[in-house]
N, C-alpha and C. Protein backbone atom coordinates (compact mmCIF):
# COMPACT_ATOMS: atom_id res chain seq x y z
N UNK A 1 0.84 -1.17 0.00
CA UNK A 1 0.00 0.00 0.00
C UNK A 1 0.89 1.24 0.00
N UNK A 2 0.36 2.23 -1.00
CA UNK A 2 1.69 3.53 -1.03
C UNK A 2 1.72 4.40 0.42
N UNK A 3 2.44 4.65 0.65
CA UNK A 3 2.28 5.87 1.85
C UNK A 3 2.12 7.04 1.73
N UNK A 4 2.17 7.41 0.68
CA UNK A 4 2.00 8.73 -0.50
C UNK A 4 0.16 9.16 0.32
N UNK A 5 -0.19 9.71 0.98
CA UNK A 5 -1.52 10.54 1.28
C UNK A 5 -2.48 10.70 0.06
N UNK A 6 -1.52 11.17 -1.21
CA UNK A 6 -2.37 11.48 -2.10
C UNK A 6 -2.84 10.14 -2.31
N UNK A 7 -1.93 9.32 -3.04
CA UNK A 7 -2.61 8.21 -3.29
C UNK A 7 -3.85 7.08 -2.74
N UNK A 8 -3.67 7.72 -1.38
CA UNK A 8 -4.54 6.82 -0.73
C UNK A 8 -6.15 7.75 -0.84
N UNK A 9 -6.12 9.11 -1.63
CA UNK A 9 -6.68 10.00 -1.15
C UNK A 9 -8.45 9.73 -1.99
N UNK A 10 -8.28 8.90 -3.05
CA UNK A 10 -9.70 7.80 -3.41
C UNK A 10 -10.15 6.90 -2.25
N UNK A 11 -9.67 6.33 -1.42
CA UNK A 11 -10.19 5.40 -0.90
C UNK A 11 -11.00 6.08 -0.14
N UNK A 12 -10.22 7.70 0.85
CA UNK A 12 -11.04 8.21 1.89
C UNK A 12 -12.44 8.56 1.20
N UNK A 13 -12.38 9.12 -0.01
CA UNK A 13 -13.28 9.65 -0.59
C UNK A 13 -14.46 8.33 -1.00
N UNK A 14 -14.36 7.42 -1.01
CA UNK A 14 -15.18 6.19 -1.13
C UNK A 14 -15.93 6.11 0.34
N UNK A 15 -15.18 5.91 1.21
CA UNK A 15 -15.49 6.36 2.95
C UNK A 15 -16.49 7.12 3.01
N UNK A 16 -15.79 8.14 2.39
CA UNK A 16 -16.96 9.41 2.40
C UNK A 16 -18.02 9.36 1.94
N UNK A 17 -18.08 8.82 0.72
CA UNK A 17 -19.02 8.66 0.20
C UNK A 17 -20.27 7.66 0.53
N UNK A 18 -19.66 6.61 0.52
CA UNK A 18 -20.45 5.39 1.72
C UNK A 18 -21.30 5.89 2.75
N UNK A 19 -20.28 6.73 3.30
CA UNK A 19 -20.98 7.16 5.02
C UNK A 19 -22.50 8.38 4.12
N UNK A 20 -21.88 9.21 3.79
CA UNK A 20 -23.42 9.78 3.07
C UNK A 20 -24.74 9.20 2.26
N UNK A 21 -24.38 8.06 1.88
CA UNK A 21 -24.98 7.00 1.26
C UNK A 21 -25.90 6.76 2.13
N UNK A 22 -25.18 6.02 3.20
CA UNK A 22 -25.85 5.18 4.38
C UNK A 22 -26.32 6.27 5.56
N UNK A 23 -26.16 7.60 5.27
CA UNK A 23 -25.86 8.79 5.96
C UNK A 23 -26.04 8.23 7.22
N UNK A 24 -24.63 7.74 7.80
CA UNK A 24 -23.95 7.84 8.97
C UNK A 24 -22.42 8.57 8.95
N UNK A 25 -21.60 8.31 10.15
CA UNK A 25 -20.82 9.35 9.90
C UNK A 25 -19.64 8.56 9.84
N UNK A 26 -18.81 9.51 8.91
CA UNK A 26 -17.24 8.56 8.37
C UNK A 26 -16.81 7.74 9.45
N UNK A 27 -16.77 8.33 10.28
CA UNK A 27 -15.74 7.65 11.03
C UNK A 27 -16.03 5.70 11.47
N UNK A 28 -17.52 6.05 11.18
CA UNK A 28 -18.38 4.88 11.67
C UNK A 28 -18.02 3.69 10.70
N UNK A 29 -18.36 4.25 9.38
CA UNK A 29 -18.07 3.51 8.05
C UNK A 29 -16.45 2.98 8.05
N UNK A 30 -15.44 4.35 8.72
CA UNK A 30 -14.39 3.66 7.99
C UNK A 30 -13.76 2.91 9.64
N UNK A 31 -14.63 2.62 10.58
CA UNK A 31 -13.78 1.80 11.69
C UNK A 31 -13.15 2.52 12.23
N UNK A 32 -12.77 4.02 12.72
CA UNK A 32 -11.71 4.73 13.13
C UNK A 32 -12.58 4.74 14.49
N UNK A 33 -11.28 4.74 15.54
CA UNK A 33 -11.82 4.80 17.23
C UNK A 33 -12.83 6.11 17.66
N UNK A 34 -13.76 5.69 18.32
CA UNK A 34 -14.39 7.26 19.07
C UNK A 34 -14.20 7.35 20.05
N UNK A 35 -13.64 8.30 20.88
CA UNK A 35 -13.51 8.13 22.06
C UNK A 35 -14.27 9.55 22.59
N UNK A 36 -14.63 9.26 24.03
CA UNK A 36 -15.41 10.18 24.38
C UNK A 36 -15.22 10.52 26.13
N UNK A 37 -14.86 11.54 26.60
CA UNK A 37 -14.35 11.90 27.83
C UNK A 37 -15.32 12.19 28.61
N UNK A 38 -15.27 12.08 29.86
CA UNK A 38 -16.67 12.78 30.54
C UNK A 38 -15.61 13.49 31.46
N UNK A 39 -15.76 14.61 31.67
CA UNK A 39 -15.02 15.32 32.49
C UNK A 39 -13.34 14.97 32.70
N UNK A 40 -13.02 14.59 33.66
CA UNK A 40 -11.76 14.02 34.13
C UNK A 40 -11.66 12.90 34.67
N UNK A 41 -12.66 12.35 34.53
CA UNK A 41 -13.36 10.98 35.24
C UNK A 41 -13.05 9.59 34.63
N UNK A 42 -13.79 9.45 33.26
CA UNK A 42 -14.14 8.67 32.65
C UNK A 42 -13.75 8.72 31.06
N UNK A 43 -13.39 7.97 30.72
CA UNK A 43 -13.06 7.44 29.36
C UNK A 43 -13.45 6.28 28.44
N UNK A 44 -14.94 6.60 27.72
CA UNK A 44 -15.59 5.80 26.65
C UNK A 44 -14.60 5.80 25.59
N UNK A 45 -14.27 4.35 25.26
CA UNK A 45 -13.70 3.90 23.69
C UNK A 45 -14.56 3.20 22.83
N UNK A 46 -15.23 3.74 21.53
CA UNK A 46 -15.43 2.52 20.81
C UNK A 46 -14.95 2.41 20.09
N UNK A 47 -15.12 1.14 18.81
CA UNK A 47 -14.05 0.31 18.16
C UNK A 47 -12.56 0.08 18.21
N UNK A 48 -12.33 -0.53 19.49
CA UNK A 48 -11.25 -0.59 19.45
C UNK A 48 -10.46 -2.04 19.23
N UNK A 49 -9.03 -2.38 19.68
CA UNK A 49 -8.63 -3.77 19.10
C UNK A 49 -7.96 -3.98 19.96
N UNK A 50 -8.12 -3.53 21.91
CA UNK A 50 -7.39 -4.17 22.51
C UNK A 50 -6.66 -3.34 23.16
N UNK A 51 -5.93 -3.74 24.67
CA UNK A 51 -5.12 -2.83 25.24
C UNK A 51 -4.07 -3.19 24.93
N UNK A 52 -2.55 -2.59 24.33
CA UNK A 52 -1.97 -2.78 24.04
C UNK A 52 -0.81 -2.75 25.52
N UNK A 53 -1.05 -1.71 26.66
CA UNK A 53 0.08 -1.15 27.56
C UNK A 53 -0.92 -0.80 28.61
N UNK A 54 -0.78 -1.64 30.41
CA UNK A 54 -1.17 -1.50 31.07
C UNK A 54 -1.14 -0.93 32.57
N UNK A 55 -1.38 0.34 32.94
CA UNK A 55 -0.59 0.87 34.33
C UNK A 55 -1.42 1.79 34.69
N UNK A 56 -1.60 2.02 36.09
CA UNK A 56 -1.96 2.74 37.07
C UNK A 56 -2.10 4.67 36.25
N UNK A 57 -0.96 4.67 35.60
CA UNK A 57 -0.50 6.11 35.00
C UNK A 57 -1.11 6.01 33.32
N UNK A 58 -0.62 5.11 32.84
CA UNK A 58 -0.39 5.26 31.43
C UNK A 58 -1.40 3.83 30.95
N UNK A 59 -2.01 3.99 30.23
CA UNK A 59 -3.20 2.78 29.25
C UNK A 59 -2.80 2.97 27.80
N UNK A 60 -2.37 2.29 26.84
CA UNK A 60 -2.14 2.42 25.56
C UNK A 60 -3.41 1.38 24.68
N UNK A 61 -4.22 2.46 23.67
CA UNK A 61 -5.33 1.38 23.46
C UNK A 61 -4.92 1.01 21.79
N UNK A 62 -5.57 -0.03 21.39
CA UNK A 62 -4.94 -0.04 19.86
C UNK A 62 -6.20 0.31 19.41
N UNK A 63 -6.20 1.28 18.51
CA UNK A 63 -7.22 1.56 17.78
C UNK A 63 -6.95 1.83 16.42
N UNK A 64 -6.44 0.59 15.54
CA UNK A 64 -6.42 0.09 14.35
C UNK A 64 -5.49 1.48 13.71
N UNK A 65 -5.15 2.12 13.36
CA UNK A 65 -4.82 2.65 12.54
C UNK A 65 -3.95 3.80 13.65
N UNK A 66 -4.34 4.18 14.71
CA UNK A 66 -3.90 4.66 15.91
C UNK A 66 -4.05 4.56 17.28
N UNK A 67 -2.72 5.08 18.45
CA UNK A 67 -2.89 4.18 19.08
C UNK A 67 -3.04 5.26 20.67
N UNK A 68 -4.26 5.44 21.19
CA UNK A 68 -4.69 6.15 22.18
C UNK A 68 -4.22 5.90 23.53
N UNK A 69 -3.50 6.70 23.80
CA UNK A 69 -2.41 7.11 24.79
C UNK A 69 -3.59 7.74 25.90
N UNK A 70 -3.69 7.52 26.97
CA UNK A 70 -3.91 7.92 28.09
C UNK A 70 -3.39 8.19 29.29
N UNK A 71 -3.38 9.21 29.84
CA UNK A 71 -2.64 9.45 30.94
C UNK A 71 -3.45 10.04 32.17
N UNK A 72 -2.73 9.34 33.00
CA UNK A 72 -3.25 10.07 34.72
C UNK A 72 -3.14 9.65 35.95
N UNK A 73 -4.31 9.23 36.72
CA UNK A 73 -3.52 9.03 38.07
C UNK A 73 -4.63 7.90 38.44
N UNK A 74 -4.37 7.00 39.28
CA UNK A 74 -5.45 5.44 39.55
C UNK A 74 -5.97 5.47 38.39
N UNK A 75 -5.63 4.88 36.60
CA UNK A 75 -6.20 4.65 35.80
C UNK A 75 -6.55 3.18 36.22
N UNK A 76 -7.75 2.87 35.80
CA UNK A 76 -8.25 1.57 35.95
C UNK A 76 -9.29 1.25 35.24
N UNK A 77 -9.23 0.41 34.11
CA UNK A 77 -10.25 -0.48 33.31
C UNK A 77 -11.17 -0.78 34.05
N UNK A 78 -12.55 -0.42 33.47
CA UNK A 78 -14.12 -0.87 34.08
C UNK A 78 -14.82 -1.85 33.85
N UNK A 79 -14.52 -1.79 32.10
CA UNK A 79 -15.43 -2.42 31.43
C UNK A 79 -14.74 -2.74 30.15
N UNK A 80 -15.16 -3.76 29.33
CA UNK A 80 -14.55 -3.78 27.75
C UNK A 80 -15.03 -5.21 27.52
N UNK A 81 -15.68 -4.49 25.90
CA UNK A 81 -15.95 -6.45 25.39
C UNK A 81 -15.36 -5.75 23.96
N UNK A 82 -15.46 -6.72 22.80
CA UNK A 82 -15.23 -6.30 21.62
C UNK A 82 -15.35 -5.27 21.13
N UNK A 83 -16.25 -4.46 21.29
CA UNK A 83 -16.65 -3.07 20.27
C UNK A 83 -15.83 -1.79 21.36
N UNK A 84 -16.29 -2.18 22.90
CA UNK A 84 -16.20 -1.01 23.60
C UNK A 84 -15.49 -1.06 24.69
N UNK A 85 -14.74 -0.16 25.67
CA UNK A 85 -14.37 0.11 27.02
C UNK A 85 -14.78 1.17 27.21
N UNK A 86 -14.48 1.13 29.12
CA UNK A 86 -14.21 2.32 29.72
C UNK A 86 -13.14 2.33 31.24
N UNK A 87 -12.90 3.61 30.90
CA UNK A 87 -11.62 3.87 31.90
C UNK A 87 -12.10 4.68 32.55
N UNK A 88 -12.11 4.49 33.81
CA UNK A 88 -12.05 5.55 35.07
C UNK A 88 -10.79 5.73 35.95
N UNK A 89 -10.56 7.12 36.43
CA UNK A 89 -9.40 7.58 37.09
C UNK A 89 -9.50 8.85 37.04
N UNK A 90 -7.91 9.72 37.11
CA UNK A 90 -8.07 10.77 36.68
C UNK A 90 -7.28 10.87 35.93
N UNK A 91 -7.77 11.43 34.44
CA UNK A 91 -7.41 12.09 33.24
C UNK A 91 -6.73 13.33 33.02
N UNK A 92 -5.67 12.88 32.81
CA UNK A 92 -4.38 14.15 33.28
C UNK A 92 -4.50 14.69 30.98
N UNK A 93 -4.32 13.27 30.34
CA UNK A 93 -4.48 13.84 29.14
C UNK A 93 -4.63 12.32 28.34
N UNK A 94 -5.03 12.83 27.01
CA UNK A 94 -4.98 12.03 25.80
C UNK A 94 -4.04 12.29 25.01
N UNK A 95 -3.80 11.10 24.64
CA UNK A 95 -2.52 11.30 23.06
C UNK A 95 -2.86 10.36 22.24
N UNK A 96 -2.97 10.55 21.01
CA UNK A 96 -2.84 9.80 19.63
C UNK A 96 -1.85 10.07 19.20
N UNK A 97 -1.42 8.32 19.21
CA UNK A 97 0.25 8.00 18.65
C UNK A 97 -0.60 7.53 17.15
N UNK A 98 0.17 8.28 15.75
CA UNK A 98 -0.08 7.18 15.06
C UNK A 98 1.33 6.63 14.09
């Protein structure tokens, strides 16, 4: 597969197009992670592929194409089946490694 952006730059546009089709939203169509914060508290993931890195401070999640970095203080896994988790602690920050 090229690494060239441009080149890949039909496929997004198929994505795009799909998701308006089916009018839902890209991200849904093309599998990319959602993640969703509730304050400093809590941390909803969906579609993801797994914890990759596990600690009190630091959670590394794989989310296919990038890889969601969490940081803070008593991080601790709640919940998680295939599609979804959640993290509670406190949320010092997010990072997307990709």
């Amino acid at each position: 597969m090229p690494s060239d952006p441009e080149a890949r730059a039909p496929k997004r546009r198929l994505w795009e197009r799909a998701a308006d089709i089916l009018d839902l939203p890209a991200d849904v169509v093309a599998g990319l992670p959602r993640v969703e914060i509730l304050g400093c508290r809590r941390l909803l993931m969906e579609n993801h592929r797994g914890i990759l890195a596990y600690g009190g401070e630091t959670i590394d999640i794989n989310g296919g194409q990038v890889v969601v970095r969490v940081r803070g203080q008593r991080l601790e896994l709640r919940a998680m089946n295939a599609a979804e988790l959640a993290l509670d602690g406190i949320i010092r920050g997010v990072e997307f490694v990709f």
